[in-house]
N, C-alpha and C. Protein backbone atom coordinates (compact mmCIF):
# COMPACT_ATOMS: atom_id res chain seq x y z
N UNK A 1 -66.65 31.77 -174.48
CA UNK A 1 -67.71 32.41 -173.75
C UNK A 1 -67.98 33.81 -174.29
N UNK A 2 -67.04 34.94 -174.45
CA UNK A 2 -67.25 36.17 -174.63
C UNK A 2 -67.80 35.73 -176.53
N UNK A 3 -67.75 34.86 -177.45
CA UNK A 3 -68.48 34.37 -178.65
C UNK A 3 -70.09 34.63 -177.92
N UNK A 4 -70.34 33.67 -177.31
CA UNK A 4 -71.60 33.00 -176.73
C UNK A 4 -72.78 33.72 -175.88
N UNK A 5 -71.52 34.82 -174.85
CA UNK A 5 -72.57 35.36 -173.65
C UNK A 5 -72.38 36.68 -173.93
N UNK A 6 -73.37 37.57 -173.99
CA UNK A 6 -72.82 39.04 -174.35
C UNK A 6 -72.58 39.80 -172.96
N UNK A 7 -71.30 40.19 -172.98
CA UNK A 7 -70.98 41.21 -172.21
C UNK A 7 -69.70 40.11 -171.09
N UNK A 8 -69.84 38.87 -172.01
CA UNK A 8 -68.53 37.67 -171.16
C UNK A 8 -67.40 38.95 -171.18
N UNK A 9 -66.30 38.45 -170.54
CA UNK A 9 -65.15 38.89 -170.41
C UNK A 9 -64.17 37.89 -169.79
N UNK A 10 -63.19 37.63 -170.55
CA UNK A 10 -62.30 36.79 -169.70
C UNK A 10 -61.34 38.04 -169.21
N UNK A 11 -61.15 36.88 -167.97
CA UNK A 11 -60.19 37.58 -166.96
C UNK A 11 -58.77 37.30 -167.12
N UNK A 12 -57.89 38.09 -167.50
CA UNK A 12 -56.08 37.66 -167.23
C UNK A 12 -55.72 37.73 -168.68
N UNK A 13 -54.72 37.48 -168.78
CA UNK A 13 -53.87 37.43 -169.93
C UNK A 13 -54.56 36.74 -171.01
N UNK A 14 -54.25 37.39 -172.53
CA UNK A 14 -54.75 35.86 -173.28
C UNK A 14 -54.53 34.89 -173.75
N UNK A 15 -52.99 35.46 -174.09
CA UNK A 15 -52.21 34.22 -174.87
C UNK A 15 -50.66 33.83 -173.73
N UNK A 16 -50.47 34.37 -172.66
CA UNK A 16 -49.32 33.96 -171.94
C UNK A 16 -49.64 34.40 -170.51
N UNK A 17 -48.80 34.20 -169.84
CA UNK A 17 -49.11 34.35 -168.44
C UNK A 17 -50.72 33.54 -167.66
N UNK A 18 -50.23 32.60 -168.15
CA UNK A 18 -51.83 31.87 -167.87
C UNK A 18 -51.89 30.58 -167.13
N UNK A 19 -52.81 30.16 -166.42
CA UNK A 19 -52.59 28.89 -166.01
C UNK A 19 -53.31 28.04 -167.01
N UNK A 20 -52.75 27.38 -167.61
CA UNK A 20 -53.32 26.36 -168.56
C UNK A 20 -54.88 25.63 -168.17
N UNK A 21 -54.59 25.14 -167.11
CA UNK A 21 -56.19 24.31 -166.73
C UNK A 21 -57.45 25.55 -166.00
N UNK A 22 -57.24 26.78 -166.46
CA UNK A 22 -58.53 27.90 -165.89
C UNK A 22 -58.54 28.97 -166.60
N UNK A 23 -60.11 28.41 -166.35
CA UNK A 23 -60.65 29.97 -167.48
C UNK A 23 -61.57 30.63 -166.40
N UNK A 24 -61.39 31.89 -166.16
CA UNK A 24 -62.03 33.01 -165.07
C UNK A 24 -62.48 33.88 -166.07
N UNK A 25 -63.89 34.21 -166.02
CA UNK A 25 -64.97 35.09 -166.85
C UNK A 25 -65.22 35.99 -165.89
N UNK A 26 -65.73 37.33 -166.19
CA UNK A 26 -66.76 38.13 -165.91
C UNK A 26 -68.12 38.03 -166.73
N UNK A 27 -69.36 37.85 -166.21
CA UNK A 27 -70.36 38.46 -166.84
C UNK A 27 -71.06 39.02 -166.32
N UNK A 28 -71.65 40.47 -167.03
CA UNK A 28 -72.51 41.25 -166.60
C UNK A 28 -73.46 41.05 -166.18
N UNK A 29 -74.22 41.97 -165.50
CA UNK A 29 -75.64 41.70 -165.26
C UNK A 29 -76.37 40.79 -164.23
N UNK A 30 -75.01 39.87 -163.77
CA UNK A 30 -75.40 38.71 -162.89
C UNK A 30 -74.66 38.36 -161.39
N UNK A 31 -75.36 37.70 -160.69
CA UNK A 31 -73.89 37.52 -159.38
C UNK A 31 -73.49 36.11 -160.03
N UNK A 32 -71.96 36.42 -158.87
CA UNK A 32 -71.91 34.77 -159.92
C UNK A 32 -72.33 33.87 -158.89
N UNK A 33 -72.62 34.39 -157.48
CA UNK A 33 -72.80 33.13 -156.66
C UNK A 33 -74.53 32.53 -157.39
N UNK A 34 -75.03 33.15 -158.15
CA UNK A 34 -76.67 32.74 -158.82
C UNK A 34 -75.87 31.86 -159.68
N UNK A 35 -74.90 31.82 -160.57
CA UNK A 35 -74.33 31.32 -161.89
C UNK A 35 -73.86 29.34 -160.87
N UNK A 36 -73.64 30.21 -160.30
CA UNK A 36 -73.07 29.04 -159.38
C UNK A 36 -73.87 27.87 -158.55
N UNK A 37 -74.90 28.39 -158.29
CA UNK A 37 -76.12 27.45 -157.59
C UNK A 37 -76.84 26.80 -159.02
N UNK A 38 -76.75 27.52 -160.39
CA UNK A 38 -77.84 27.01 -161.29
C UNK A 38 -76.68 25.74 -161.88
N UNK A 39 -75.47 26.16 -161.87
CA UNK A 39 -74.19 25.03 -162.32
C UNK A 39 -73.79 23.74 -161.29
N UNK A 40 -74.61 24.02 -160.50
CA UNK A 40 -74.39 22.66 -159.33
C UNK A 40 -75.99 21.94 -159.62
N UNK A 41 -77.10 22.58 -159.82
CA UNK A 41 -77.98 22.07 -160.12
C UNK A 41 -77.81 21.17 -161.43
N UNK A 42 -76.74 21.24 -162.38
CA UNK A 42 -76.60 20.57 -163.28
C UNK A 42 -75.52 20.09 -163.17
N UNK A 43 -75.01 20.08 -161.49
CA UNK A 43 -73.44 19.06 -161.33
C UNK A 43 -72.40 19.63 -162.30
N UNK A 44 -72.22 20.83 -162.23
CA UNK A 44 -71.24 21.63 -163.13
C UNK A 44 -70.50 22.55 -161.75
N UNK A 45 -69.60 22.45 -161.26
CA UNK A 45 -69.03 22.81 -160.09
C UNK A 45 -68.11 23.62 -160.62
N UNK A 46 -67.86 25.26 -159.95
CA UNK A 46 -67.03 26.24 -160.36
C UNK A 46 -66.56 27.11 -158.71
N UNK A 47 -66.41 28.16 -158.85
CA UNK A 47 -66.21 28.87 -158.32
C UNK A 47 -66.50 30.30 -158.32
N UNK A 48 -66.33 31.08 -157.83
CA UNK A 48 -66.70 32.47 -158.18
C UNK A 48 -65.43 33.51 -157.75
N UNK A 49 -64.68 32.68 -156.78
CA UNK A 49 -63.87 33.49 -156.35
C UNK A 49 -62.16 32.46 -156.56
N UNK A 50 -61.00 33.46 -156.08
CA UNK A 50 -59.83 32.37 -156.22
C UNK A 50 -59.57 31.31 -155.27
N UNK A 51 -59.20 30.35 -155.35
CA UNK A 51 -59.07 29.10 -154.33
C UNK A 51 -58.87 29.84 -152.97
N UNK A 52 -57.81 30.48 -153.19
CA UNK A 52 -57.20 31.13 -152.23
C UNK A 52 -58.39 32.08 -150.88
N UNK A 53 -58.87 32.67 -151.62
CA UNK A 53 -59.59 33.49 -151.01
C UNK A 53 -61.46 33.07 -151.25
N UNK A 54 -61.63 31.32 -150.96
CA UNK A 54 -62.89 31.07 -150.80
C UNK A 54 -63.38 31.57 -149.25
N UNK A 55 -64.93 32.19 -149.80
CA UNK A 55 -65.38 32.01 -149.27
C UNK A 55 -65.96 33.62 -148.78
N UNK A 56 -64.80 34.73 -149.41
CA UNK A 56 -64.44 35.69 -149.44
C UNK A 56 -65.36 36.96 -149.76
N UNK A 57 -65.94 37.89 -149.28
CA UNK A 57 -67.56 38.16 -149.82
C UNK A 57 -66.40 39.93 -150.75
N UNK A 58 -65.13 39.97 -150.45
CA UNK A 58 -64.55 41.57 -151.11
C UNK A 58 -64.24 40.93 -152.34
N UNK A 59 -64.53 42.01 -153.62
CA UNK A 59 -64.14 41.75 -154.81
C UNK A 59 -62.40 40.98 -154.67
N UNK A 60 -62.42 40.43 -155.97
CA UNK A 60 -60.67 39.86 -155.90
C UNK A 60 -60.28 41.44 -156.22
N UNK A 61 -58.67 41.63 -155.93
CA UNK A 61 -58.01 42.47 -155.41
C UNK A 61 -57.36 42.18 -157.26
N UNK A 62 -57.17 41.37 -157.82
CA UNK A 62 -56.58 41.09 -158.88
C UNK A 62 -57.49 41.61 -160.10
N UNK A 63 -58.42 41.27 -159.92
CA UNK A 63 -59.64 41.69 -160.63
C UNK A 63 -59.65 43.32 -160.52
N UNK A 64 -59.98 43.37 -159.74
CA UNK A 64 -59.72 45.32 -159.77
C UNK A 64 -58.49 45.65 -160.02
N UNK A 65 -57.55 44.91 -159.89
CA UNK A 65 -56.43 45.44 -160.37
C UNK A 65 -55.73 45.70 -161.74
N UNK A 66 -56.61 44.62 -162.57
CA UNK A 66 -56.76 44.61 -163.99
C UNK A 66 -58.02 45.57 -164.38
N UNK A 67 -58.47 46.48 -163.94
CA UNK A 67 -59.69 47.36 -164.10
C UNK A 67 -60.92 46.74 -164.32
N UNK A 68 -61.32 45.82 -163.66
CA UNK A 68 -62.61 45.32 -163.82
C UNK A 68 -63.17 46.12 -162.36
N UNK A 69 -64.69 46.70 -162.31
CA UNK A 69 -65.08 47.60 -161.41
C UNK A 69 -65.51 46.71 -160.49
N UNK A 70 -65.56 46.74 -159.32
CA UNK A 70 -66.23 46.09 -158.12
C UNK A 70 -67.01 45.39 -158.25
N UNK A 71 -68.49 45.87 -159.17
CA UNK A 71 -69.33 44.98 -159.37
C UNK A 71 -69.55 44.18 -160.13
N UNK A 72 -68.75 44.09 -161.06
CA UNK A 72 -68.20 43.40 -161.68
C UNK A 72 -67.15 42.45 -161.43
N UNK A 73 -66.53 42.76 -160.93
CA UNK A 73 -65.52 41.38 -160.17
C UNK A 73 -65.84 40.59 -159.22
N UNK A 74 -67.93 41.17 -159.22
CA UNK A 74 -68.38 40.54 -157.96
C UNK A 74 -69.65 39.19 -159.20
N UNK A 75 -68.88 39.39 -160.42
CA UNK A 75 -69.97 38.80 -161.60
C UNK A 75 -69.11 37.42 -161.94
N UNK A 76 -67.92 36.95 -161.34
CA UNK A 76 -66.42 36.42 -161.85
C UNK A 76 -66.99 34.91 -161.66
N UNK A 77 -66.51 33.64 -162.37
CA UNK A 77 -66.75 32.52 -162.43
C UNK A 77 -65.83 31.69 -162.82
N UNK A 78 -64.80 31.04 -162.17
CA UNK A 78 -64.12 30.59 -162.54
C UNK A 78 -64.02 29.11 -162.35
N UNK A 79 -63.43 28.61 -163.60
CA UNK A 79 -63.53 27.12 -164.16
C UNK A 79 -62.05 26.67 -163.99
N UNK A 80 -61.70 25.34 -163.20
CA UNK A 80 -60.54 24.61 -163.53
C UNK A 80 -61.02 23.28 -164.28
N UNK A 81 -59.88 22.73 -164.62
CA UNK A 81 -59.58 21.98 -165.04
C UNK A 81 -58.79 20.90 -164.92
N UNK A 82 -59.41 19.51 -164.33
CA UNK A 82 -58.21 18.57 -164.07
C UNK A 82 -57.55 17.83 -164.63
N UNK A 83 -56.85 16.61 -164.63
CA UNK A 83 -56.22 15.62 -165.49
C UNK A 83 -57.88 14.53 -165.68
N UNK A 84 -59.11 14.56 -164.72
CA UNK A 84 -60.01 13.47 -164.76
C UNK A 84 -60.91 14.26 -165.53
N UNK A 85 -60.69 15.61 -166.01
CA UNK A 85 -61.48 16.03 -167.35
C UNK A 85 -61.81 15.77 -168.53
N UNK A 86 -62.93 15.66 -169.11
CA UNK A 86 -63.29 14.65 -170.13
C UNK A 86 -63.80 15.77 -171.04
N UNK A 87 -63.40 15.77 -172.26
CA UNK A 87 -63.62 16.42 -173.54
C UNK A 87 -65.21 17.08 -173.64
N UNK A 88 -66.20 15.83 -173.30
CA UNK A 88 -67.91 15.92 -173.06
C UNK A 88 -67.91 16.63 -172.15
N UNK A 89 -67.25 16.76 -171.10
CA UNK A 89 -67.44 18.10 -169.89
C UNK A 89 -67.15 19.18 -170.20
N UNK A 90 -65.93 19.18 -171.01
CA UNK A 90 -65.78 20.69 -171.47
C UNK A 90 -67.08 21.31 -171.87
N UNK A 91 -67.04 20.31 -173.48
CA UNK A 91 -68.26 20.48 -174.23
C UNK A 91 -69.94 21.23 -173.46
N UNK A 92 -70.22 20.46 -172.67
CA UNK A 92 -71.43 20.53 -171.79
C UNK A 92 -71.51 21.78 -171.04
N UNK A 93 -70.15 22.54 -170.14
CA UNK A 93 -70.28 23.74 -169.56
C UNK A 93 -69.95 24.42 -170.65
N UNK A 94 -69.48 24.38 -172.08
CA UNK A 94 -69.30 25.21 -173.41
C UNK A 94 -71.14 25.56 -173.67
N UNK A 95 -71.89 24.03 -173.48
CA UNK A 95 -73.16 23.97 -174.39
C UNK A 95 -73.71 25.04 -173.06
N UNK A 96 -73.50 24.15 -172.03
CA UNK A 96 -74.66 24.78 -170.75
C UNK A 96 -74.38 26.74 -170.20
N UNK A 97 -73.32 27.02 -170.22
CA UNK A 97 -73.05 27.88 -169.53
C UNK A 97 -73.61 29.25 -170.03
N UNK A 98 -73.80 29.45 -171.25
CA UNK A 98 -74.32 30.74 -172.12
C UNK A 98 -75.94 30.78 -171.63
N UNK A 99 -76.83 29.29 -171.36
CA UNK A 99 -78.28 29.26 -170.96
C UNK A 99 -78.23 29.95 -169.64
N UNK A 100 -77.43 29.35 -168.95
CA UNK A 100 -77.27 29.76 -167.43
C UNK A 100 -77.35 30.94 -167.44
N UNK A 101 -76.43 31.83 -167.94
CA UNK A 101 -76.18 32.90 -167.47
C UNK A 101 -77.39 34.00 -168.23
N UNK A 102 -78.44 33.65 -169.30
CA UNK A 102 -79.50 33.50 -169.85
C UNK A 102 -80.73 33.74 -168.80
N UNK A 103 -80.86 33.04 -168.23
CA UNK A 103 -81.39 32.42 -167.13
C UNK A 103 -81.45 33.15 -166.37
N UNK A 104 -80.46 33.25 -166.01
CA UNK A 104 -80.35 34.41 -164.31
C UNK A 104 -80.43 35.96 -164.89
N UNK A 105 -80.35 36.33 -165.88
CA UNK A 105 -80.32 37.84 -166.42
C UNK A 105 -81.73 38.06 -166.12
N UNK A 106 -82.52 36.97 -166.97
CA UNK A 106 -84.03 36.82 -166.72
C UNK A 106 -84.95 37.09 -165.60
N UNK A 107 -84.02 36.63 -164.62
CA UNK A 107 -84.34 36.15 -163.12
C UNK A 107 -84.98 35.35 -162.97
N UNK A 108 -85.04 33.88 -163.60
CA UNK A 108 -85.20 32.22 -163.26
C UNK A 108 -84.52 32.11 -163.20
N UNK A 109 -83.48 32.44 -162.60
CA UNK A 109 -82.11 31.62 -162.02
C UNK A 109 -82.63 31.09 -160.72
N UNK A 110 -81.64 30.29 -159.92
CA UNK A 110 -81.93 29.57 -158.41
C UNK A 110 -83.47 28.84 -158.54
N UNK A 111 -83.86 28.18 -159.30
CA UNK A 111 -85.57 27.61 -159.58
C UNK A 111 -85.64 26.82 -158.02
């Protein structure tokens, strides 16, 4: 993503301390709950916030804690990954996700 979307940022560690099946981004410029309505419109289901704390409207506490600023940890999108994950899905939120967030900078996001 941070290749693809300018101003991506992954969130957390890069090479250890990681959960293998999730990738959590920041991107600028955008909310992610917009990133999130245009990724269900294409049946691409994420999150914006941690499992833990759905639903949650305060920045993650983790996120600021790694110095990402408020409004920015209010930009966060995070992707798991299951065992019924299929290579073409990756692929597809790899192909789709850089338009999206394209999209909503624009403000045609939520059509």
């Amino acid at each position: 993503m941070e290749a693809t979307v300018p101003g991506a940022l992954l969130n957390g560690d890069r090479r250890r301390r990681r959960l293998p099946n999730n990738a959590n981004f920041c991107f600028g410029d955008v909310q992610g709950e917009t990133v999130l309505l245009e990724l269900e419109m294409e049946q691409i289901y994420a999150s914006s916030g941690s499992a833990r704390h759905a639903g949650s409207q305060d920045p993650s506490h983790v996120r600021l804690a790694i110095g990402r600023s408020p409004e920015l940890a209010h930009t966060a999108l995070r992707l798991s990954l299951g065992a019924p994950t299929t290579d073409t899905e990756v692929d597809r939120v790899i192909d789709l996700l850089p338009h999206v967030v394209e999209r909503v900078r624009a403000g045609v996001g939520a059509r």
